[in-house]
Protein backbone atom coordinates (compact mmCIF):
# COMPACT_ATOMS: atom_id res chain seq x y z
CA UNK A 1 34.83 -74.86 -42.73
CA UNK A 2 34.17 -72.14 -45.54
CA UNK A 3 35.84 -74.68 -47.58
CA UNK A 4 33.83 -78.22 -46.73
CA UNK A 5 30.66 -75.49 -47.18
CA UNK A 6 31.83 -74.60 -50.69
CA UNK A 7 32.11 -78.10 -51.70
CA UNK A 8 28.82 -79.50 -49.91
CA UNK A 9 27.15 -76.28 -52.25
CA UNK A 10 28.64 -77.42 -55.56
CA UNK A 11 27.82 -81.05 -55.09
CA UNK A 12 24.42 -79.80 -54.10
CA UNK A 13 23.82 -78.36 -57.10
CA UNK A 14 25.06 -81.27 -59.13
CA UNK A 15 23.04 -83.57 -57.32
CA UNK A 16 20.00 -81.45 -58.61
CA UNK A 17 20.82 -80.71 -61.92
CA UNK A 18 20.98 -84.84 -62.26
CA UNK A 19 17.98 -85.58 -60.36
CA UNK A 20 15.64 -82.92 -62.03
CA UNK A 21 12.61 -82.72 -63.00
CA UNK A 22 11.28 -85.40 -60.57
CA UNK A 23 8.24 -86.23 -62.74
CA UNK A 24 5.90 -89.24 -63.08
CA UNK A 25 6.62 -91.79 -66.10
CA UNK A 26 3.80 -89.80 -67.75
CA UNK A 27 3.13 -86.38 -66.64
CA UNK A 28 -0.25 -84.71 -68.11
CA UNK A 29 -0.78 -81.56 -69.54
CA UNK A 30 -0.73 -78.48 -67.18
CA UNK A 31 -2.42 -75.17 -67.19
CA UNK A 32 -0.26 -72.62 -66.06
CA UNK A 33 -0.81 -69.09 -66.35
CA UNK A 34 -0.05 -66.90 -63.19
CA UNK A 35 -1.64 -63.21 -62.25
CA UNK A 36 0.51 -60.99 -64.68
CA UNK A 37 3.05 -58.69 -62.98
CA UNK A 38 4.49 -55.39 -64.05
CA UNK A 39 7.08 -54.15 -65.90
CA UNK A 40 7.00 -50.93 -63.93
CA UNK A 41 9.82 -49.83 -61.60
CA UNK A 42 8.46 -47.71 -58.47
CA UNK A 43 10.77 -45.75 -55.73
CA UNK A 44 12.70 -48.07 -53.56
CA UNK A 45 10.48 -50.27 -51.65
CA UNK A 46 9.95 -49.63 -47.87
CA UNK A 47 10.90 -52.83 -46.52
CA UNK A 48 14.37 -52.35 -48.12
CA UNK A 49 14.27 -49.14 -46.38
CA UNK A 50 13.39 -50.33 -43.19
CA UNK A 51 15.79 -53.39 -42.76
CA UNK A 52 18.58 -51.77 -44.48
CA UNK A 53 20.21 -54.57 -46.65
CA UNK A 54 22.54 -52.65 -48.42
CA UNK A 55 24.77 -51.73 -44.70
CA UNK A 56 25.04 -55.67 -44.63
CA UNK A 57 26.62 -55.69 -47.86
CA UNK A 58 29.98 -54.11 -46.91
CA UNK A 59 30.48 -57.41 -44.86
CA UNK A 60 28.66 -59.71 -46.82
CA UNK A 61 26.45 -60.70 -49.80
CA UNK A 62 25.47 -64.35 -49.15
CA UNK A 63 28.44 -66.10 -50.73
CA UNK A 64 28.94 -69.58 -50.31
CA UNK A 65 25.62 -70.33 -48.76
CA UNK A 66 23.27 -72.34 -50.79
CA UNK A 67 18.98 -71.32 -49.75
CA UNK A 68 16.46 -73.93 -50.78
CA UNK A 69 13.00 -72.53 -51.79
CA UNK A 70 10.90 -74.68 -51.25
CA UNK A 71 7.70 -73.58 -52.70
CA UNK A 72 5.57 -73.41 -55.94
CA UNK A 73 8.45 -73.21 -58.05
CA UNK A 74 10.87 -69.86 -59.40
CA UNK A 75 10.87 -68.69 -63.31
CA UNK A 76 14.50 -69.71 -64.64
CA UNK A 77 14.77 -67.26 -67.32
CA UNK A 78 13.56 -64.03 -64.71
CA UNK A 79 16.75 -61.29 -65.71
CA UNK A 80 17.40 -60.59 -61.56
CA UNK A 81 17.02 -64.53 -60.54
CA UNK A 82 20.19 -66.72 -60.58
CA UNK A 83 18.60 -70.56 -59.98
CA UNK A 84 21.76 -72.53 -59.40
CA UNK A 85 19.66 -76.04 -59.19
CA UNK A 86 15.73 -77.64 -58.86
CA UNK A 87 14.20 -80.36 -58.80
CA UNK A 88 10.12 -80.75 -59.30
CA UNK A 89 8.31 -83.02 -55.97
CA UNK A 90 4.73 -81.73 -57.35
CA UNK A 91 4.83 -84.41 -59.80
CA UNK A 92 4.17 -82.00 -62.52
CA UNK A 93 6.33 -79.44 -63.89
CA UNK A 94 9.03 -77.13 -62.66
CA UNK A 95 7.38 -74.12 -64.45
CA UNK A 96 6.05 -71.51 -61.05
CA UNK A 97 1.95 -71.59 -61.93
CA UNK A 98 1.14 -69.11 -58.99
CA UNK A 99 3.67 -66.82 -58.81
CA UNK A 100 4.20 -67.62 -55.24
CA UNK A 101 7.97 -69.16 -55.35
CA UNK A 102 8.95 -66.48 -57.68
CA UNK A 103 8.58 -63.75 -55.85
CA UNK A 104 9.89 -65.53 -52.25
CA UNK A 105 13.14 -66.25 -54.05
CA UNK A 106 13.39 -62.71 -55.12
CA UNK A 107 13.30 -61.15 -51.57
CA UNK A 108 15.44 -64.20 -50.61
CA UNK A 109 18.39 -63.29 -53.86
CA UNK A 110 16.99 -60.76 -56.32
CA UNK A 111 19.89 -60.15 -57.93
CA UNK A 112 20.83 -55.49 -58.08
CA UNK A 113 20.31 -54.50 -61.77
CA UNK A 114 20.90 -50.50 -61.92
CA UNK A 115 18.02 -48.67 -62.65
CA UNK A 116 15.26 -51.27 -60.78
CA UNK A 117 15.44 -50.14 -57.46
CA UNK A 118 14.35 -53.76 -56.09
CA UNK A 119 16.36 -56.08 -55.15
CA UNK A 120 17.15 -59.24 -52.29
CA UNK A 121 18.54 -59.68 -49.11
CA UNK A 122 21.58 -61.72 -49.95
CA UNK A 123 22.25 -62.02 -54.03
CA UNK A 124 25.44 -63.91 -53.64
CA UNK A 125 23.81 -66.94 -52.73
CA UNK A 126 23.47 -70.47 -54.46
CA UNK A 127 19.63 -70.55 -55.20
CA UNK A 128 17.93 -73.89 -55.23
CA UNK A 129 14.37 -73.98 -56.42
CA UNK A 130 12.96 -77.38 -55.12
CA UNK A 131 8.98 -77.16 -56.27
CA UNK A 132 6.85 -79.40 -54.02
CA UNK A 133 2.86 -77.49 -55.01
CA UNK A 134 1.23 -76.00 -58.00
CA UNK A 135 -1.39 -73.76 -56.57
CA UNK A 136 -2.30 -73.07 -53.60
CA UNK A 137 -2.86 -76.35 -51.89
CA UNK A 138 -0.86 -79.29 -52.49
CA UNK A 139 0.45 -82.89 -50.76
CA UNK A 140 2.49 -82.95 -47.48
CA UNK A 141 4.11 -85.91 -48.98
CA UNK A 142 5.36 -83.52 -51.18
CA UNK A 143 5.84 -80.92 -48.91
CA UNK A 144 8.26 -83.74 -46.60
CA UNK A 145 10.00 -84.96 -49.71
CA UNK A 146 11.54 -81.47 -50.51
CA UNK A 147 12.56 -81.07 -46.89
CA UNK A 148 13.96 -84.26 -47.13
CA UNK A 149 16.15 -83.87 -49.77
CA UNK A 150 17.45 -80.32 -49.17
CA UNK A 151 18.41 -81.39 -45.80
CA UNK A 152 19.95 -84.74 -47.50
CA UNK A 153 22.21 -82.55 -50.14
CA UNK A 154 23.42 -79.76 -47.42
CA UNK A 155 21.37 -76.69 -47.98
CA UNK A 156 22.28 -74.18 -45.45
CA UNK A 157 19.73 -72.59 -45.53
CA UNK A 158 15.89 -73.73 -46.43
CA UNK A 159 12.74 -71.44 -46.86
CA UNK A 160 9.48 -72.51 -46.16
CA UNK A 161 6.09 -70.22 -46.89
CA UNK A 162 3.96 -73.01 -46.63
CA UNK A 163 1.89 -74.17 -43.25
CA UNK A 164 0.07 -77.21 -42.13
CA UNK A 165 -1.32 -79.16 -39.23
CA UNK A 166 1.19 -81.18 -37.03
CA UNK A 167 1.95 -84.56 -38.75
CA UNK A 168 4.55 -87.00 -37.70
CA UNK A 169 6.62 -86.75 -40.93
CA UNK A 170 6.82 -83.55 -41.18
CA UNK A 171 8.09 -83.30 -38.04
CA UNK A 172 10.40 -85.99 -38.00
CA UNK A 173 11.44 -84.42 -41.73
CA UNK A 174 12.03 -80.67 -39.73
CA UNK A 175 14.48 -82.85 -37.09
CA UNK A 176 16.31 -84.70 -40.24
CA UNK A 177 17.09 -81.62 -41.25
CA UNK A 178 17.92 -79.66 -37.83
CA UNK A 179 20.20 -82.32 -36.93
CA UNK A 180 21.71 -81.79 -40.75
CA UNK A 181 22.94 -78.42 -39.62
CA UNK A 182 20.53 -76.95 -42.00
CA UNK A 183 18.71 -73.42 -40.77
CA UNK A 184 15.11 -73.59 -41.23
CA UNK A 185 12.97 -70.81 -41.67
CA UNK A 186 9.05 -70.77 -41.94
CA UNK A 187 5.88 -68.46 -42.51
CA UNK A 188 3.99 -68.46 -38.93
CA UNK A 189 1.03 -68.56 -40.98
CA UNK A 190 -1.62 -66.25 -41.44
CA UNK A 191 -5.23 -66.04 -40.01
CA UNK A 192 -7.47 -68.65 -41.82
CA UNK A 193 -11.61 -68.49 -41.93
CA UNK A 194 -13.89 -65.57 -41.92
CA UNK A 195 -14.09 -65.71 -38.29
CA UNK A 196 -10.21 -64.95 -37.90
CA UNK A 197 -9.82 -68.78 -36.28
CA UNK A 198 -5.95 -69.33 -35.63
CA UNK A 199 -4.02 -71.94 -34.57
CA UNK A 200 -0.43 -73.33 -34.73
CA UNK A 201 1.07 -73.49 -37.94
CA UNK A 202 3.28 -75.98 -38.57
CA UNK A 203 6.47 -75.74 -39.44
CA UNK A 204 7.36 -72.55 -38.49
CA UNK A 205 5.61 -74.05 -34.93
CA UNK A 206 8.18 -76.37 -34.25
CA UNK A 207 10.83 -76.43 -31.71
CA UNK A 208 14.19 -75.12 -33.64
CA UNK A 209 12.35 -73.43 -36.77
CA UNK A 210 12.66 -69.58 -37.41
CA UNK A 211 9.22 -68.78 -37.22
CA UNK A 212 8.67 -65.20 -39.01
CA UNK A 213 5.45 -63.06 -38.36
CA UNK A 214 4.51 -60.01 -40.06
CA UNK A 215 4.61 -56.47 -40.05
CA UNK A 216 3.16 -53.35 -41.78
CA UNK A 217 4.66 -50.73 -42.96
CA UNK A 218 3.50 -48.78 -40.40
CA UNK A 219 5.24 -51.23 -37.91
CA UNK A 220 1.97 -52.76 -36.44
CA UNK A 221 1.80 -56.42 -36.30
CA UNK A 222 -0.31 -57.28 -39.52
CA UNK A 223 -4.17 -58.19 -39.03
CA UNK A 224 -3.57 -61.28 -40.87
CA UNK A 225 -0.29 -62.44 -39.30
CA UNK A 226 -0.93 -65.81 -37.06
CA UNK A 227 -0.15 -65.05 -33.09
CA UNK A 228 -0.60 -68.14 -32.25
CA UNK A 229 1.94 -70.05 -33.64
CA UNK A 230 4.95 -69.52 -32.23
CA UNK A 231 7.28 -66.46 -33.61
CA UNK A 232 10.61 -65.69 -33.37
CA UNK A 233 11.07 -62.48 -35.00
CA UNK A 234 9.26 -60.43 -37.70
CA UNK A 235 9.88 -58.92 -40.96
CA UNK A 236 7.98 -56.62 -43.35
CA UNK A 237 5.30 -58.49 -45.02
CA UNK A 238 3.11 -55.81 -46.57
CA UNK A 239 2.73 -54.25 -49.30
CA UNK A 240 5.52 -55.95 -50.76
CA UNK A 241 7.80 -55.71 -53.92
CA UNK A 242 9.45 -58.64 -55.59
CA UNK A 243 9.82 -60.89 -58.35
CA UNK A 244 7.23 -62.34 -60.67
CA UNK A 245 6.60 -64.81 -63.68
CA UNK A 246 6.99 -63.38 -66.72
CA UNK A 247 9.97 -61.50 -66.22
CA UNK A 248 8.10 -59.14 -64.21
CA UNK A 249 7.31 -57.56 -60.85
CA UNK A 250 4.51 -57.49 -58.36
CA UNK A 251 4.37 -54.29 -56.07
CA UNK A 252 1.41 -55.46 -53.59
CA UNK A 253 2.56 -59.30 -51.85
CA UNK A 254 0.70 -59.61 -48.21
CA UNK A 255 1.59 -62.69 -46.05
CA UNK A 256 3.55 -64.08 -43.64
CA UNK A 257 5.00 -66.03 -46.69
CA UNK A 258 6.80 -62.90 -48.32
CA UNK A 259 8.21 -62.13 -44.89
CA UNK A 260 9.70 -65.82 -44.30
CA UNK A 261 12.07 -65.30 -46.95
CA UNK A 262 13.49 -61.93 -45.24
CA UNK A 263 14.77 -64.21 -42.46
CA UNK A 264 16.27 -66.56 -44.51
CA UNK A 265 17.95 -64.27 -46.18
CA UNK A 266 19.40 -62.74 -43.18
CA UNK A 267 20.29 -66.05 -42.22
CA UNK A 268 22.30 -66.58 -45.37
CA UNK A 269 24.39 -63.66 -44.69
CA UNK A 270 25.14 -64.94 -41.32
CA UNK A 271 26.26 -68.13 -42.13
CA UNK A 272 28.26 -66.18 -44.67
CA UNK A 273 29.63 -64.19 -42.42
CA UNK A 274 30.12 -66.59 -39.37
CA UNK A 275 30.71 -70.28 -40.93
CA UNK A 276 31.40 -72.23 -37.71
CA UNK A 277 28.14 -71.44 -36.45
CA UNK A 278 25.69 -74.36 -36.02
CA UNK A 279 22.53 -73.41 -37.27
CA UNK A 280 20.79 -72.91 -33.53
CA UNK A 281 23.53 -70.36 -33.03
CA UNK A 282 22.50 -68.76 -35.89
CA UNK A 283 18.68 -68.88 -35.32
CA UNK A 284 19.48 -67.45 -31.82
CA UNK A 285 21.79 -64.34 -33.49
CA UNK A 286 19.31 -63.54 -35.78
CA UNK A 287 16.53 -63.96 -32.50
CA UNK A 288 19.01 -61.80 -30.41
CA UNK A 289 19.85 -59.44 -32.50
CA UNK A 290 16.20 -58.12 -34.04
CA UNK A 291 14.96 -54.47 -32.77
CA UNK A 292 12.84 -55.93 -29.76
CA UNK A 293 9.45 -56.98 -29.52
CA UNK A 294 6.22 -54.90 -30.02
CA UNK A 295 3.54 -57.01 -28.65
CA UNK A 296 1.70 -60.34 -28.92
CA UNK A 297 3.08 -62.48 -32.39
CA UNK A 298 6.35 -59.97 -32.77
CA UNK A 299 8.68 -62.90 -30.91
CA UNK A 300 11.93 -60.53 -30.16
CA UNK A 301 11.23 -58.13 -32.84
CA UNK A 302 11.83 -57.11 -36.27
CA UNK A 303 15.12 -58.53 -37.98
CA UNK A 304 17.82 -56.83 -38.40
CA UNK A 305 20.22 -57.56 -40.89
CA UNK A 306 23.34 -55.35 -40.22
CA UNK A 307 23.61 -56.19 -36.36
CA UNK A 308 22.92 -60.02 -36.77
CA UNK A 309 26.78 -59.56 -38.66
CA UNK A 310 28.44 -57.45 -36.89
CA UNK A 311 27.02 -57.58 -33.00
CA UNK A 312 29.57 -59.19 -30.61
CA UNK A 313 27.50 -62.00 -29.05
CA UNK A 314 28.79 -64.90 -26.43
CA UNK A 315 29.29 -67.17 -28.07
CA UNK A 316 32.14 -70.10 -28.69
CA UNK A 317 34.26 -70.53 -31.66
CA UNK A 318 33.11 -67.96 -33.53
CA UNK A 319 35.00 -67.55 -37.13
CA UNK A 320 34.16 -64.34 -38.84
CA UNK A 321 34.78 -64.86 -42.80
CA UNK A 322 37.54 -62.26 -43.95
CA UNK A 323 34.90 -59.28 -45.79
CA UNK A 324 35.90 -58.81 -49.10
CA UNK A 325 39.25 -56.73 -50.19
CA UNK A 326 38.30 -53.23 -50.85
CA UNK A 327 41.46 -50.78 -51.92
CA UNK A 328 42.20 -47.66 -50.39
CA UNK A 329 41.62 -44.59 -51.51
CA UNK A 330 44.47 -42.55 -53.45
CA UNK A 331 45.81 -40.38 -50.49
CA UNK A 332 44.80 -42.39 -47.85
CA UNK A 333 47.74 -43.17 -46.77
CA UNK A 334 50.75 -41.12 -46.65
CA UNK A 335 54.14 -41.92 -48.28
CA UNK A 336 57.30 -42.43 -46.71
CA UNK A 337 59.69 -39.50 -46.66
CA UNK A 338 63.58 -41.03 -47.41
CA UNK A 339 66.18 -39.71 -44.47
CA UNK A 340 68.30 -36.51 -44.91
CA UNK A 341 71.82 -37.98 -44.96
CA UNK A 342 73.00 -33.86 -44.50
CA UNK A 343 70.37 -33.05 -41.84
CA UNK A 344 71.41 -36.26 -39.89
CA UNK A 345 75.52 -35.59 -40.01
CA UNK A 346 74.66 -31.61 -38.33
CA UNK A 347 72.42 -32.67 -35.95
CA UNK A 348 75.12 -35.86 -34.66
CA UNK A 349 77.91 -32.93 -35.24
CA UNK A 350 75.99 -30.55 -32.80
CA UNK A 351 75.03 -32.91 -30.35
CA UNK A 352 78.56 -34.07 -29.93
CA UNK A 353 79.58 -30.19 -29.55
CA UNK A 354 76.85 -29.66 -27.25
CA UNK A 355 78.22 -32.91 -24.71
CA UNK A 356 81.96 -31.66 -24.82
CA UNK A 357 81.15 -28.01 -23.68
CA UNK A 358 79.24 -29.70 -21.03
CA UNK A 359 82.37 -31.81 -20.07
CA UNK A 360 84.44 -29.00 -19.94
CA UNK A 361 82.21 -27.18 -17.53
CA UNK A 362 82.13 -30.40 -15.13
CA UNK A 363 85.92 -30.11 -15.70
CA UNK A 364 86.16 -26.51 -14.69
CA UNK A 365 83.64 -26.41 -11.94
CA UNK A 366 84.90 -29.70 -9.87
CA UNK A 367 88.42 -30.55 -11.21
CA UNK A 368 90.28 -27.53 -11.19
CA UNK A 369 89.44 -25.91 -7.95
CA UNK A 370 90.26 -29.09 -6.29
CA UNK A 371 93.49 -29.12 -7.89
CA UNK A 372 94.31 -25.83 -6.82
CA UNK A 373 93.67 -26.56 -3.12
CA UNK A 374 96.35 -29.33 -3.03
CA UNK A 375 98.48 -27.39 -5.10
CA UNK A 376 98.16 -30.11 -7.70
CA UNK A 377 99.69 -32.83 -5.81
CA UNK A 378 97.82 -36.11 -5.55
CA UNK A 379 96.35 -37.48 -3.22
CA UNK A 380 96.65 -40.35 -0.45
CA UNK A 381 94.49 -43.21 -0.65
């Protein structure tokens, strides 16, 4: 199975590399120039705190799962982002105008660099950047197409921060890619209009979808966080560190979109870690193993990485992946002491003492007073 998955990844990514850009015959000019970032490292941010990636990462980084992002885009040349393959449904460029993509993928597979305390969920992954909007509002045809064709070339994983209204393709393009084994995870949306209207939002809304909400750090349900689309869990989506155009960071990301990509992260590292599992199994590990609900639009709680890999669920043909090979410690183990030929030969030599005095004792307590009775005659039968 880790195998076919392996192969499914590579052609994957050879699929894209031959298939991007997807452009029209003539594309015009585009403006892009996102909010800048920062160049400024801060203390390590509190959703890596909270979730505690780095426990996961004795068992597992990610590797041999391949996560779609499909979103505005991700900067190729960005030192702590690995893009493996993309491809460009926008119909203009694969350049990330907004920002937005960028910094998903970097919560999704920020790669560790010493000194920049930042980093993503599961780095070892195969990162697909499959573009399908430019700003902040874009085509569902688009929007389907990606699906589409990251369910058609075997993602395992596919991120969605984008919401809509319930549309008959994109539904039918959310079952494609359920029945492709494919994991899909998706914003729940947040709170639209000045009057704080919600309603479903649609992916993360459909049946079979990780839906993610969000949560402060303070571990309140976020104002802005959509209760009324269905959630399955919930992951920090605050106040948020990741990547950002321009070889850069952005400290302050709010939305249900930023926490999305915590999921799917976590999902990569399960179906890292367990590769037979179908990808409802996994959405219902990473369901049944977050920290338990806290109210209205916190589904079963806040994910957590560590015990959706290691808790011992029921669940049918199960195949953990073998962690990585990790030597032991000089002294760990203690060395063999060779026998002592001269020690062995005394102790044999005393022992075989030891069962002749006791011989001659049964001798001298039974046989010889016996004898002396009869006069040392024998007996009659």
């Amino acid at each position: 199975m880790v195998g076919r998955r392996v192969l499914a990844g590579a052609l994957a990514v050879a699929a894209l590399v031959v298939a991007a850009p997807v452009r029209p015959a003539q594309a015009t000019a585009l403006e892009c120039s996102p909010e800048r970032g920062t160049q400024t490292f801060r203390g390590v941010p509190w959703a890596q705190q909270r979730i505690d990636i780095k426990s996961a990462w004795r068992l597992t980084r990610g590797e041999g799962v391949t996560v779609a992002v499909i979103d505005s885009g991700v900067e190729l040349n960005h030192p702590q982002l690995r893009v493996a393959g993309r491809a460009d449904f926008s119909r203009t460029d694969d350049r990330d105008c907004s920002g937005h993509g960028t910094a998903v993928a970097g919560i999704i597979a920020a790669q560790y660099l010493k000194g920049n305390p930042f980093h993503g969920v599961a780095p070892a992954v195969r990162l697909l950047s499959l573009k399908h909007i430019n700003g902040d509002k874009g085509d569902l045809a688009h929007l389907v197409e990606a699906i589409r064709y990251a369910a058609r070339i075997k993602a395992d994983v596919i991120n969605v921060s984008a919401e809509a209204r319930d549309q008959p393709d994109l539904r039918a393009a959310i079952e494609y890619a359920l029945s492709r084994d494919v994991v899909v995870v998706a914003a729940a949306g947040n709170v639209q209009g000045e009057d704080g209207t919600q309603q479903p939002a649609y992916p993360a809304a459909y049946e079979g979808v990780l839906s993610v909400g969000s949560v402060s750090p303070g571990g309140r349900i976020s104002a802005f966080s959509n209760t009324s689309s269905k959630v399955s869990v919930v992951a920090p989506g605050e106040d948020l560190t990741s990547t950002w155009p321009g070889r850069a960071l952005h400290h302050k990301l709010p939305g249900t979109s930023f926490a999305a990509p915590y999921a799917a992260g976590v999902a990569a590292l399960v179906r890292s870690r367990f590769p037979n599992l179908s990808q409802d199994q996994v959405r219902r590990r990473i369901e049944a193993t977050a920290d338990g609900g806290i109210g209205d639009g916190s589904g079963n709680g806040m994910v957590n990485p560590l015990y959706a890999i290691t808790a011992v669920l029921p669940q049918n043909d199960v195949v953990v992946a073998k962690p990585p090979a990790v030597p032991l410690p000089e002294g760990v183990v203690t060395k063999v002491t060779p026998p002592d030929e001269q020690a062995i030969t005394i102790s044999l030599a005393v022992g075989g003492g030891a069962l002749a005095v006791a011989l001659g004792v049964v001798v001298g307590r039974l046989v010889v007073p016996m004898g002396r009775r009869r006069s040392w005659r024998a007996g009659r039968d």
